[in-house]
N, C-alpha and C. Protein backbone atom coordinates (compact mmCIF):
# COMPACT_ATOMS: atom_id res chain seq x y z
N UNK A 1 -7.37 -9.04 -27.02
CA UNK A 1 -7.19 -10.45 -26.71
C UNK A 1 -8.06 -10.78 -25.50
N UNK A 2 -9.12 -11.79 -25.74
CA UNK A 2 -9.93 -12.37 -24.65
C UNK A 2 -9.13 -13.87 -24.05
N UNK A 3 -8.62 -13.06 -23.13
CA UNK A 3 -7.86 -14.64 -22.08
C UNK A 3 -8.70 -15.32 -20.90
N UNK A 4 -8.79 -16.34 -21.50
CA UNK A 4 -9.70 -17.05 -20.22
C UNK A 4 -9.46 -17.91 -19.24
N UNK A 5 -8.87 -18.39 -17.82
CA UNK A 5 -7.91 -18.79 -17.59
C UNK A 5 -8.84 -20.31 -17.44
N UNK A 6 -7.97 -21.61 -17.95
CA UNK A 6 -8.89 -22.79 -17.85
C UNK A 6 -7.76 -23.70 -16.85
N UNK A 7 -6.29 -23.36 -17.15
CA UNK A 7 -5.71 -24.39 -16.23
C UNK A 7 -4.59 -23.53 -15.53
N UNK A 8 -3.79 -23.96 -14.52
CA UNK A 8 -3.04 -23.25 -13.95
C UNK A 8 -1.98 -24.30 -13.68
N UNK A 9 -0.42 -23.69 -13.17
CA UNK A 9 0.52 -24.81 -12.66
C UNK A 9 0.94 -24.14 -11.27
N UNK A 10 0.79 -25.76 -10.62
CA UNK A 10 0.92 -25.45 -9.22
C UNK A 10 2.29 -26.34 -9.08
N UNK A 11 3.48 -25.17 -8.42
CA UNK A 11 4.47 -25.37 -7.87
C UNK A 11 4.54 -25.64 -6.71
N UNK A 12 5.21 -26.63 -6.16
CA UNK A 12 5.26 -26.89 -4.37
C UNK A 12 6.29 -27.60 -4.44
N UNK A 13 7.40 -27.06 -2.93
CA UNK A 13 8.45 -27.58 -3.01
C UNK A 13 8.51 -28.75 -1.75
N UNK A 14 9.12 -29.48 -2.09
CA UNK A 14 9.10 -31.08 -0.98
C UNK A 14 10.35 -31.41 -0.51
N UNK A 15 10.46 -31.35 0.62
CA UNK A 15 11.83 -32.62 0.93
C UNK A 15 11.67 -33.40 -0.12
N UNK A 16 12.98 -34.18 -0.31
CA UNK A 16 13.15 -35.39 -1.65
C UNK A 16 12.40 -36.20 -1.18
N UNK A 17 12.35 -36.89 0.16
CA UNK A 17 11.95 -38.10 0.83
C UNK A 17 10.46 -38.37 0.65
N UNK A 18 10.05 -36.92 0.37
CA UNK A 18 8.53 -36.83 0.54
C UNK A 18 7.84 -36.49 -0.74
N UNK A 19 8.26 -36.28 -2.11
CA UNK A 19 7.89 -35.92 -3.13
C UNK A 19 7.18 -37.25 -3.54
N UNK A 20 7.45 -38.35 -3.74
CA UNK A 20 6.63 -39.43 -4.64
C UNK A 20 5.16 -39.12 -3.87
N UNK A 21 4.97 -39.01 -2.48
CA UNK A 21 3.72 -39.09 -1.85
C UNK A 21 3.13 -37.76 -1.96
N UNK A 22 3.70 -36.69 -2.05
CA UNK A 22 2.92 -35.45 -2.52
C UNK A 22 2.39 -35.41 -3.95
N UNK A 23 3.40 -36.17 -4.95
CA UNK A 23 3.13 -36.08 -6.63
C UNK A 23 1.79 -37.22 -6.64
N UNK A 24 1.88 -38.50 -6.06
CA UNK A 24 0.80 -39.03 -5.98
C UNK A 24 -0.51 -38.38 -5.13
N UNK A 25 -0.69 -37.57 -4.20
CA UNK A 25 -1.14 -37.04 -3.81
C UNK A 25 -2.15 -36.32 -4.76
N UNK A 26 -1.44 -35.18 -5.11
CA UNK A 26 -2.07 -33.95 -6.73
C UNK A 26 -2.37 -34.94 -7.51
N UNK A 27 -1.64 -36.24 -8.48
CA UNK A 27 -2.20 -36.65 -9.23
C UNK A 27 -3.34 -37.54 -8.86
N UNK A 28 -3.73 -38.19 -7.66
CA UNK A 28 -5.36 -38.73 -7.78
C UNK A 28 -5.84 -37.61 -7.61
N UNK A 29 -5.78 -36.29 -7.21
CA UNK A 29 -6.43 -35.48 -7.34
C UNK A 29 -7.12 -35.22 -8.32
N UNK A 30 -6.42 -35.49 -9.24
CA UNK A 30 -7.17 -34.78 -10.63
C UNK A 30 -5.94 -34.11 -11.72
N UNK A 31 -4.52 -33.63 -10.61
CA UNK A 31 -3.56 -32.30 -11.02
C UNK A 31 -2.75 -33.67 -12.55
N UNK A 32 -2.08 -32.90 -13.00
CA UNK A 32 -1.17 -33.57 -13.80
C UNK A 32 -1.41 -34.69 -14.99
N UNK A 33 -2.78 -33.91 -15.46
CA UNK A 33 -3.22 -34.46 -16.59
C UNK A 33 -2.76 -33.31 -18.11
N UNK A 34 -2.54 -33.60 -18.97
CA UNK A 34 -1.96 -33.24 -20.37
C UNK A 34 -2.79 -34.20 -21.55
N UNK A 35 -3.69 -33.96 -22.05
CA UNK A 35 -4.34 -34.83 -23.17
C UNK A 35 -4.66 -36.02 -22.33
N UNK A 36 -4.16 -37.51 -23.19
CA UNK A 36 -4.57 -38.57 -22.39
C UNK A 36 -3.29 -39.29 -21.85
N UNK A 37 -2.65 -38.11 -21.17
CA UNK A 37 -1.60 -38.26 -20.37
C UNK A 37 -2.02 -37.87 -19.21
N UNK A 38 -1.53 -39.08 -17.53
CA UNK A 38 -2.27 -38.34 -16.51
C UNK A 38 -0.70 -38.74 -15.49
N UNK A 39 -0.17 -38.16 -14.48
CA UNK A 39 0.48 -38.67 -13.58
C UNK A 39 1.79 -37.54 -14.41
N UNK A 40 1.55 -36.45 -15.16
CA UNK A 40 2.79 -35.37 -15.74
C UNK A 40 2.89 -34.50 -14.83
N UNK A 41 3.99 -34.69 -14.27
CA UNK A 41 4.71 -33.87 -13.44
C UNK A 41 6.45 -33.55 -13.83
N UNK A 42 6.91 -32.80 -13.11
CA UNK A 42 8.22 -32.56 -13.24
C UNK A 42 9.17 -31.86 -12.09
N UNK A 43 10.08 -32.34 -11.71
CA UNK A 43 10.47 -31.78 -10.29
C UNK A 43 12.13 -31.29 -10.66
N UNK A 44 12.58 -30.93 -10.15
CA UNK A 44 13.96 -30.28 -10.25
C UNK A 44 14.60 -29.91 -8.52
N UNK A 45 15.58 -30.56 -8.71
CA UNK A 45 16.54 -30.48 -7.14
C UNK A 45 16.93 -28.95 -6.72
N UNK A 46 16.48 -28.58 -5.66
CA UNK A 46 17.25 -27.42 -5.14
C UNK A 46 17.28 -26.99 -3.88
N UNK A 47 17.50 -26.37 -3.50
CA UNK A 47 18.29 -25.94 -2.04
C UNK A 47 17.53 -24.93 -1.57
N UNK A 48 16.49 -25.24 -0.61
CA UNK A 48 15.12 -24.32 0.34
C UNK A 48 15.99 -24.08 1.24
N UNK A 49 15.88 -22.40 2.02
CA UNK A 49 16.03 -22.27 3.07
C UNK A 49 15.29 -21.51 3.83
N UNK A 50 14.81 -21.45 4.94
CA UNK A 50 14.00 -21.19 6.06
C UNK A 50 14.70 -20.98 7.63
N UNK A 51 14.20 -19.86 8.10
CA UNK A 51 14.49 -20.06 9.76
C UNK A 51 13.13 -20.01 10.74
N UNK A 52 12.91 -20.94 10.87
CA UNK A 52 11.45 -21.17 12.19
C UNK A 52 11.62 -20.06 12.81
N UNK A 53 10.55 -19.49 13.87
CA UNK A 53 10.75 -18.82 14.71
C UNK A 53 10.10 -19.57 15.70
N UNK A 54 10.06 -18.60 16.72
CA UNK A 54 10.06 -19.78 17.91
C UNK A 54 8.90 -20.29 18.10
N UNK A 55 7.32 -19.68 17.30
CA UNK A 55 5.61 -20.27 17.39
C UNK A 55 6.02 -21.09 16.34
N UNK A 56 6.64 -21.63 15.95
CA UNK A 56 6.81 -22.48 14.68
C UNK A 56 7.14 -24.15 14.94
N UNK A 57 6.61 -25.16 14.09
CA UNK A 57 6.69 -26.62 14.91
C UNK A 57 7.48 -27.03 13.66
N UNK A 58 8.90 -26.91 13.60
CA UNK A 58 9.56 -27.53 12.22
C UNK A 58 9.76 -28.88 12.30
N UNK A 59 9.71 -29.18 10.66
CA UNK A 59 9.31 -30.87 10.62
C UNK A 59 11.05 -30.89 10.34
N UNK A 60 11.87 -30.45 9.83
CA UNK A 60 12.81 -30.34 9.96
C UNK A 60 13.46 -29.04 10.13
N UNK A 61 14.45 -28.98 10.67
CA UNK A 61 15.55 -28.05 11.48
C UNK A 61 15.20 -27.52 12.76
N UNK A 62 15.58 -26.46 13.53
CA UNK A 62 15.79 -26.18 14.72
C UNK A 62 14.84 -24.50 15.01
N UNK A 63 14.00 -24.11 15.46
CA UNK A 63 13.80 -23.29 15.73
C UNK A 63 14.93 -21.55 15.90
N UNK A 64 14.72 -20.74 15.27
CA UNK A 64 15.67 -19.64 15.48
C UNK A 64 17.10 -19.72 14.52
N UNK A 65 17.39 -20.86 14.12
CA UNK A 65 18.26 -21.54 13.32
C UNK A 65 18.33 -21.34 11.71
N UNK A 66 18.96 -20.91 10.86
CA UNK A 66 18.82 -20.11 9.36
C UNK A 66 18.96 -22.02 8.93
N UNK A 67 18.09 -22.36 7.94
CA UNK A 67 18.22 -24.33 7.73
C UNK A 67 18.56 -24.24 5.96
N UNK A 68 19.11 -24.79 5.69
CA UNK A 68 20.02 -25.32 4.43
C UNK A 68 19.35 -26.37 4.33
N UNK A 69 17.90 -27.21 3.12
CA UNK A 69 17.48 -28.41 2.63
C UNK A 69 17.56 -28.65 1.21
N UNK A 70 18.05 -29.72 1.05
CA UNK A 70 17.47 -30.31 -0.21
C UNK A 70 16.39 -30.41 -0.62
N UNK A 71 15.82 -29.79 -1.67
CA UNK A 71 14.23 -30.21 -1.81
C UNK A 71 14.22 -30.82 -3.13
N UNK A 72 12.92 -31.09 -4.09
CA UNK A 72 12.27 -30.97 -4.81
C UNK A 72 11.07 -29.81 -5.36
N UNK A 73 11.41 -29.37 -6.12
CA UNK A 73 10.62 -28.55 -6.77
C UNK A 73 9.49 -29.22 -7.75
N UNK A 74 7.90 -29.12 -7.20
CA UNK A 74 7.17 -30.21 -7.99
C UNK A 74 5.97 -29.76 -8.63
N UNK A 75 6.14 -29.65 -10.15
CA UNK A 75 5.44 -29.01 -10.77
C UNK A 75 4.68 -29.85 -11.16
N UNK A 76 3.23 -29.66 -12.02
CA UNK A 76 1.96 -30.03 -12.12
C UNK A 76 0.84 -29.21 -12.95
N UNK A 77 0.43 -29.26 -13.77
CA UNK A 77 -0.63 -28.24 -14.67
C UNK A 77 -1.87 -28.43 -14.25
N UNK A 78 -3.02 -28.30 -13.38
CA UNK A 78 -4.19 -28.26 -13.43
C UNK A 78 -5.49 -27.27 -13.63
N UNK A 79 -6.55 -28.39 -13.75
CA UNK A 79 -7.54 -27.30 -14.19
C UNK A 79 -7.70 -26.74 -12.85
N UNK A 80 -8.44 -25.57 -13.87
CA UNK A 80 -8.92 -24.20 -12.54
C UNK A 80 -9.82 -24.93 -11.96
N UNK A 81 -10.71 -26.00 -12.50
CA UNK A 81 -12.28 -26.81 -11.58
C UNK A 81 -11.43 -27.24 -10.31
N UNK A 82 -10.39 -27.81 -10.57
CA UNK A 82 -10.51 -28.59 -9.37
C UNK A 82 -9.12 -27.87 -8.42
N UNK A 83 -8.63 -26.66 -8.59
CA UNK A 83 -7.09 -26.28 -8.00
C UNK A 83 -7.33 -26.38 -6.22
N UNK A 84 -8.69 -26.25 -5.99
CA UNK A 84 -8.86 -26.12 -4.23
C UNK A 84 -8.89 -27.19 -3.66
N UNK A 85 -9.11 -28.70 -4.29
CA UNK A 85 -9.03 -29.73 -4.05
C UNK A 85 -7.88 -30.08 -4.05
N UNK A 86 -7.02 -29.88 -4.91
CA UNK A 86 -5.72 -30.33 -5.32
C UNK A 86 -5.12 -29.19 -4.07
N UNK A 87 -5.11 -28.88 -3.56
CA UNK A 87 -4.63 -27.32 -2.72
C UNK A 87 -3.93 -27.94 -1.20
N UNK A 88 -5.73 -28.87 -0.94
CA UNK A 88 -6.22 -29.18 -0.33
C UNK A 88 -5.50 -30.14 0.30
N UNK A 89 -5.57 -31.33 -0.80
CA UNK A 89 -4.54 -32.31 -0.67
C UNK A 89 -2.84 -32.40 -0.50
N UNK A 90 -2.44 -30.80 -0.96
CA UNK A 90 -1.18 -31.09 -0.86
C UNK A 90 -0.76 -30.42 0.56
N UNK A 91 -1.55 -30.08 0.92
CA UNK A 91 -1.60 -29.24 2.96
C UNK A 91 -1.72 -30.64 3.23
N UNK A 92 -2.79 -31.52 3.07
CA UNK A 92 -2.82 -32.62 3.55
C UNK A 92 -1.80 -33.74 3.47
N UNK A 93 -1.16 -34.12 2.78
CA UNK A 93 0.12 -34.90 2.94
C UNK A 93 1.80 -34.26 3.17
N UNK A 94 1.65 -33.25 2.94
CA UNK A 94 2.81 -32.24 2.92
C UNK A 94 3.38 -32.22 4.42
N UNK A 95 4.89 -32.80 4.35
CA UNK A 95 5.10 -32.80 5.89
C UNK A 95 5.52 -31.41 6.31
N UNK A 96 5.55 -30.40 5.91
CA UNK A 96 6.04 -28.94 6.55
C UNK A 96 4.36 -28.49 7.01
N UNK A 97 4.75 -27.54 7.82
CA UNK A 97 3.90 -26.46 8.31
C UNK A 97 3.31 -25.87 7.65
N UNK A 98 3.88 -25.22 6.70
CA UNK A 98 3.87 -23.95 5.65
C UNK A 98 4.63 -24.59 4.91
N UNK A 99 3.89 -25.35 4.00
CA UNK A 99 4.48 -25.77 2.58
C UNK A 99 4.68 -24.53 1.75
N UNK A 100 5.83 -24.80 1.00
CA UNK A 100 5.62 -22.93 -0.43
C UNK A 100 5.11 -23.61 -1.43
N UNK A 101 4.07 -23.16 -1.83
CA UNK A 101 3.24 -23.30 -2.88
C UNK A 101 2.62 -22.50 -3.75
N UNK A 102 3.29 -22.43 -5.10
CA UNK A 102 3.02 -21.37 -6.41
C UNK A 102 2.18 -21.59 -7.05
N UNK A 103 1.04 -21.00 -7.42
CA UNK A 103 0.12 -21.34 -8.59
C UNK A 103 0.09 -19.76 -10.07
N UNK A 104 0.53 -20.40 -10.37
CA UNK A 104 0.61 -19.55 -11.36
C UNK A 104 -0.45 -20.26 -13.38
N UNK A 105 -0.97 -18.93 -13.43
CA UNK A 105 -2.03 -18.89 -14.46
C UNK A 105 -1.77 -19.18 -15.87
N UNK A 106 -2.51 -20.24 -16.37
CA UNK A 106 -1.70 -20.32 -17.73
C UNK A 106 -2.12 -20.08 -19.16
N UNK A 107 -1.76 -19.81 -20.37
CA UNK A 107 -2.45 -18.91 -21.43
C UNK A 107 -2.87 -20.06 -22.35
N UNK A 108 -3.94 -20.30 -22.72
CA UNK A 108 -4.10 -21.37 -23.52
C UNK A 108 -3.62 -20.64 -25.07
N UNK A 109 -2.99 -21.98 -25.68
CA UNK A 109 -2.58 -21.36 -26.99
C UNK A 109 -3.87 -20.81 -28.22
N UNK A 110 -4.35 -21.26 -27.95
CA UNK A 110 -5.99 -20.78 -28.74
C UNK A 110 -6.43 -19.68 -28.68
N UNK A 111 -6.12 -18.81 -27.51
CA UNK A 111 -6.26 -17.49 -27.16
C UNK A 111 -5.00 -16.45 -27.65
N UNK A 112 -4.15 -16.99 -28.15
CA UNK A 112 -3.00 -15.94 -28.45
C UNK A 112 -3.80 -15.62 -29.92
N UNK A 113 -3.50 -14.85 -30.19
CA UNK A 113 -3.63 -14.05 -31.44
C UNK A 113 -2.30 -14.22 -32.22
């Protein structure tokens, strides 16, 4: 089997407050296109936790402090051309420090055997 990787999905998790401006974010990027569908995303509610340490500038909670948030989980399929742009942009509007951000590789169905 020759796998060639053409698109990938990039996971990043958001405060709720801040997800419409991160999802718009990736999608002028380019992220969250499907055929002649563009702006496909999908997010799911869940519960991030983190403890700053003390070189750390948290956009929310307390330094040294174990933090309990609500987030969004915000998924997105893009091509491999443009994932550093789209990368790019979501450091750039993303209100955390250290956003968590998954990119994981995806199998086009044409390539399965």
């Amino acid at each position: 089997m020759n796998i060639n990787i053409k698109k990938v999905k990039i996971i990043v998790t958001v405060p709720i407050e801040n997800t419409e401006n991160v999802r718009n974010a990736i999608c002028n990027a380019g992220a969250g296109v499907i055929g002649n569908y563009t702006y496909c995303t999908m997010t799911t509610k869940c519960i991030g936790t983190f403890k700053p340490s003390n070189n750390a500038n948290p956009y929310i909670g307390e330094k040294n402090k174990l933090e309990f948030v609500e987030e969004e989980k915000l998924e997105a399929i893009c091509d491999i051309d443009i994932v550093k742009k789209v990368l790019k942009k979501i450091r750039e509007i993303h209100p955390y420090e250290e956003p968590g951000i998954d990119i994981i590789p995806l199998i086009n169905e044409e390539d399965l055997i």
